[in-house]
PDB file of N, CA and C in Angstrom:
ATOM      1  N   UNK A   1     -24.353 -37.944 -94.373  1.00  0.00           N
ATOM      2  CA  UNK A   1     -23.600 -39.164 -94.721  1.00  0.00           C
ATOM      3  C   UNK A   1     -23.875 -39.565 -96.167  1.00  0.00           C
ATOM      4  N   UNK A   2     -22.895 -40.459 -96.874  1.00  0.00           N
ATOM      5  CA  UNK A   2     -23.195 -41.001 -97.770  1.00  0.00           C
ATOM      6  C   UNK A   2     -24.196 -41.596 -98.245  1.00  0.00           C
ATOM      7  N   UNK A   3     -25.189 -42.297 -97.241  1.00  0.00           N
ATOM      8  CA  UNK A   3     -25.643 -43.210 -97.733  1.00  0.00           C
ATOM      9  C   UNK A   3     -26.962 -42.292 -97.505  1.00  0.00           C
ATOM     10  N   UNK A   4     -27.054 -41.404 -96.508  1.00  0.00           N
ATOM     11  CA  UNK A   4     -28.026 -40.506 -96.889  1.00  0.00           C
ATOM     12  C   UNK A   4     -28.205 -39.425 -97.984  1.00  0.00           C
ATOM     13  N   UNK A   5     -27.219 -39.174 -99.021  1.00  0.00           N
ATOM     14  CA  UNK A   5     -27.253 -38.235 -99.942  1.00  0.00           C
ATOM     15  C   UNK A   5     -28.123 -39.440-101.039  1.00  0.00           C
ATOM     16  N   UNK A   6     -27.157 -40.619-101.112  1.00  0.00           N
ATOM     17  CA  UNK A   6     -27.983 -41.804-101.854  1.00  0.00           C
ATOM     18  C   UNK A   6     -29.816 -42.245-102.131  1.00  0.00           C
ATOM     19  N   UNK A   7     -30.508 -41.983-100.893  1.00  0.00           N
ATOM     20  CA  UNK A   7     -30.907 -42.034-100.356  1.00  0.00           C
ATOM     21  C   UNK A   7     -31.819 -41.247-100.881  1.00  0.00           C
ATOM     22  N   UNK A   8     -31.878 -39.752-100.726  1.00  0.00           N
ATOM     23  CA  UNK A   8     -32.395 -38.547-100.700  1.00  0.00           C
ATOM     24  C   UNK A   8     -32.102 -38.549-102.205  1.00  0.00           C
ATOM     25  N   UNK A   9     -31.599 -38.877-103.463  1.00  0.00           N
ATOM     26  CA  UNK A   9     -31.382 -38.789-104.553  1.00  0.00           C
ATOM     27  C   UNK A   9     -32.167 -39.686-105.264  1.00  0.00           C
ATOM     28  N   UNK A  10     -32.638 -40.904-104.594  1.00  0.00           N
ATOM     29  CA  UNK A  10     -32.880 -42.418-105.022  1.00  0.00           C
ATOM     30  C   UNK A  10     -35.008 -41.727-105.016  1.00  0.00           C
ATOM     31  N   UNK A  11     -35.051 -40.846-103.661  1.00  0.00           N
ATOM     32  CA  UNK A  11     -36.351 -40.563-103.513  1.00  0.00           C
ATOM     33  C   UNK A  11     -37.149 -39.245-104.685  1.00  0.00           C
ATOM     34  N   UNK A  12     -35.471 -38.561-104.964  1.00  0.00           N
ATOM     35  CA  UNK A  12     -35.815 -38.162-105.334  1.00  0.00           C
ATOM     36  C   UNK A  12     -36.194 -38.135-107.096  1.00  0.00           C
ATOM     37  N   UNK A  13     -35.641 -39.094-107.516  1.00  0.00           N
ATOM     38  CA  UNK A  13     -36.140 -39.745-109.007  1.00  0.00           C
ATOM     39  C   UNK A  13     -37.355 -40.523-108.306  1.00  0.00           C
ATOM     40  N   UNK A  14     -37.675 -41.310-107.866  1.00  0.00           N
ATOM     41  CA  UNK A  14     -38.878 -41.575-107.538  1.00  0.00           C
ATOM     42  C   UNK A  14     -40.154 -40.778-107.509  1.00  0.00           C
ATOM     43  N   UNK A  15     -40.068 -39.767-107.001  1.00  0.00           N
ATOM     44  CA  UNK A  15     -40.944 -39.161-107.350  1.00  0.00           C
ATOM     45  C   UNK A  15     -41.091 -38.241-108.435  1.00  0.00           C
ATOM     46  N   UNK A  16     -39.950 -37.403-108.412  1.00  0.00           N
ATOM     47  CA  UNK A  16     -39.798 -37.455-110.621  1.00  0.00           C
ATOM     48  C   UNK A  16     -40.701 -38.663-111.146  1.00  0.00           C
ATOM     49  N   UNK A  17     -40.607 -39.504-111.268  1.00  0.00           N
ATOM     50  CA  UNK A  17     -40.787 -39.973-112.280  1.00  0.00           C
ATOM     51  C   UNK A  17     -42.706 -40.159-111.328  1.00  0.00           C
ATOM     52  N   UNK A  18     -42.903 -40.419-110.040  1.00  0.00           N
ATOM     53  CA  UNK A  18     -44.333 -40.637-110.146  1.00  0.00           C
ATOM     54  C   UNK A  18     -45.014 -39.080-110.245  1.00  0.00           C
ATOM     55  N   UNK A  19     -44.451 -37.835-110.211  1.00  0.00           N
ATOM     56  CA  UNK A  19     -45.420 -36.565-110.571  1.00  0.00           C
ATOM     57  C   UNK A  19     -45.214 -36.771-112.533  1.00  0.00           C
ATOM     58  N   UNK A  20     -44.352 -37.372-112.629  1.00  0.00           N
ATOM     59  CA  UNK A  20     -45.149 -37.619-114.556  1.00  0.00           C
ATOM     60  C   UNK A  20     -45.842 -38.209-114.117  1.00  0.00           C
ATOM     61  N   UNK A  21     -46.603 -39.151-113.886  1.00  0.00           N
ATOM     62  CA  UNK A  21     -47.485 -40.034-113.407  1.00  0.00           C
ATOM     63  C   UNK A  21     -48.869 -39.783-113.312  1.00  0.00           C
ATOM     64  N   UNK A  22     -48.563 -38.887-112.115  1.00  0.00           N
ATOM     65  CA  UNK A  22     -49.688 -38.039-111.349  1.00  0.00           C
ATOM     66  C   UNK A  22     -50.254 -36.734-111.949  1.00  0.00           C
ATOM     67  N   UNK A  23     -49.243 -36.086-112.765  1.00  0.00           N
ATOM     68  CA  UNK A  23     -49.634 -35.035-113.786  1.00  0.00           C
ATOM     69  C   UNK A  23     -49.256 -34.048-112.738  1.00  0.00           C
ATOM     70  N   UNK A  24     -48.064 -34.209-111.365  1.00  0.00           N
ATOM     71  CA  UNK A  24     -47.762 -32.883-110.504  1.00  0.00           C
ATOM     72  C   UNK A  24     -46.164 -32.624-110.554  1.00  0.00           C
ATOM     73  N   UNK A  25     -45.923 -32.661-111.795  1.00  0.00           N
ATOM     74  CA  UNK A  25     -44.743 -32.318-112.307  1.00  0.00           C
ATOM     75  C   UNK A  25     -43.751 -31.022-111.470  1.00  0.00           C
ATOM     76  N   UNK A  26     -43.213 -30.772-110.963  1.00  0.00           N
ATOM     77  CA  UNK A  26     -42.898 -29.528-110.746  1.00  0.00           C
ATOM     78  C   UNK A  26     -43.452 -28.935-109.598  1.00  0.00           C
ATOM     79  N   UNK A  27     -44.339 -29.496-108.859  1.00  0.00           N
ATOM     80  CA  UNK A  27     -45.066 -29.294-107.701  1.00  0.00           C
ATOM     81  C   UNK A  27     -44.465 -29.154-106.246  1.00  0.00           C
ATOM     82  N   UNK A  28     -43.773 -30.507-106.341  1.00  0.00           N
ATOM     83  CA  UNK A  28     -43.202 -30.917-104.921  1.00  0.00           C
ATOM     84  C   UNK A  28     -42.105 -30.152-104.681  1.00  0.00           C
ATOM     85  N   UNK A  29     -41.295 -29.167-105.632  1.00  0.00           N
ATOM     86  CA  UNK A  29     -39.894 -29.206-105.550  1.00  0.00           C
ATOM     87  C   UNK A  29     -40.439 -27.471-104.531  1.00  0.00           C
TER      88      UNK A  29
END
């Protein structure tokens, strides 16, 4: 659904931006 692609996109800048953070850049994917 829509609001789950939203969703799943929204989490996924979130954590972008906390592995700069964390220094695990590139890790999770």
């Amino acid at each position: 659904m829509v609001v789950e692609g939203v969703g799943r996109l929204f989490m996924n800048l979130w954590r972008l931006d906390q592995g700069k953070r964390d220094d695990t850049y590139g890790k999770g994917s």
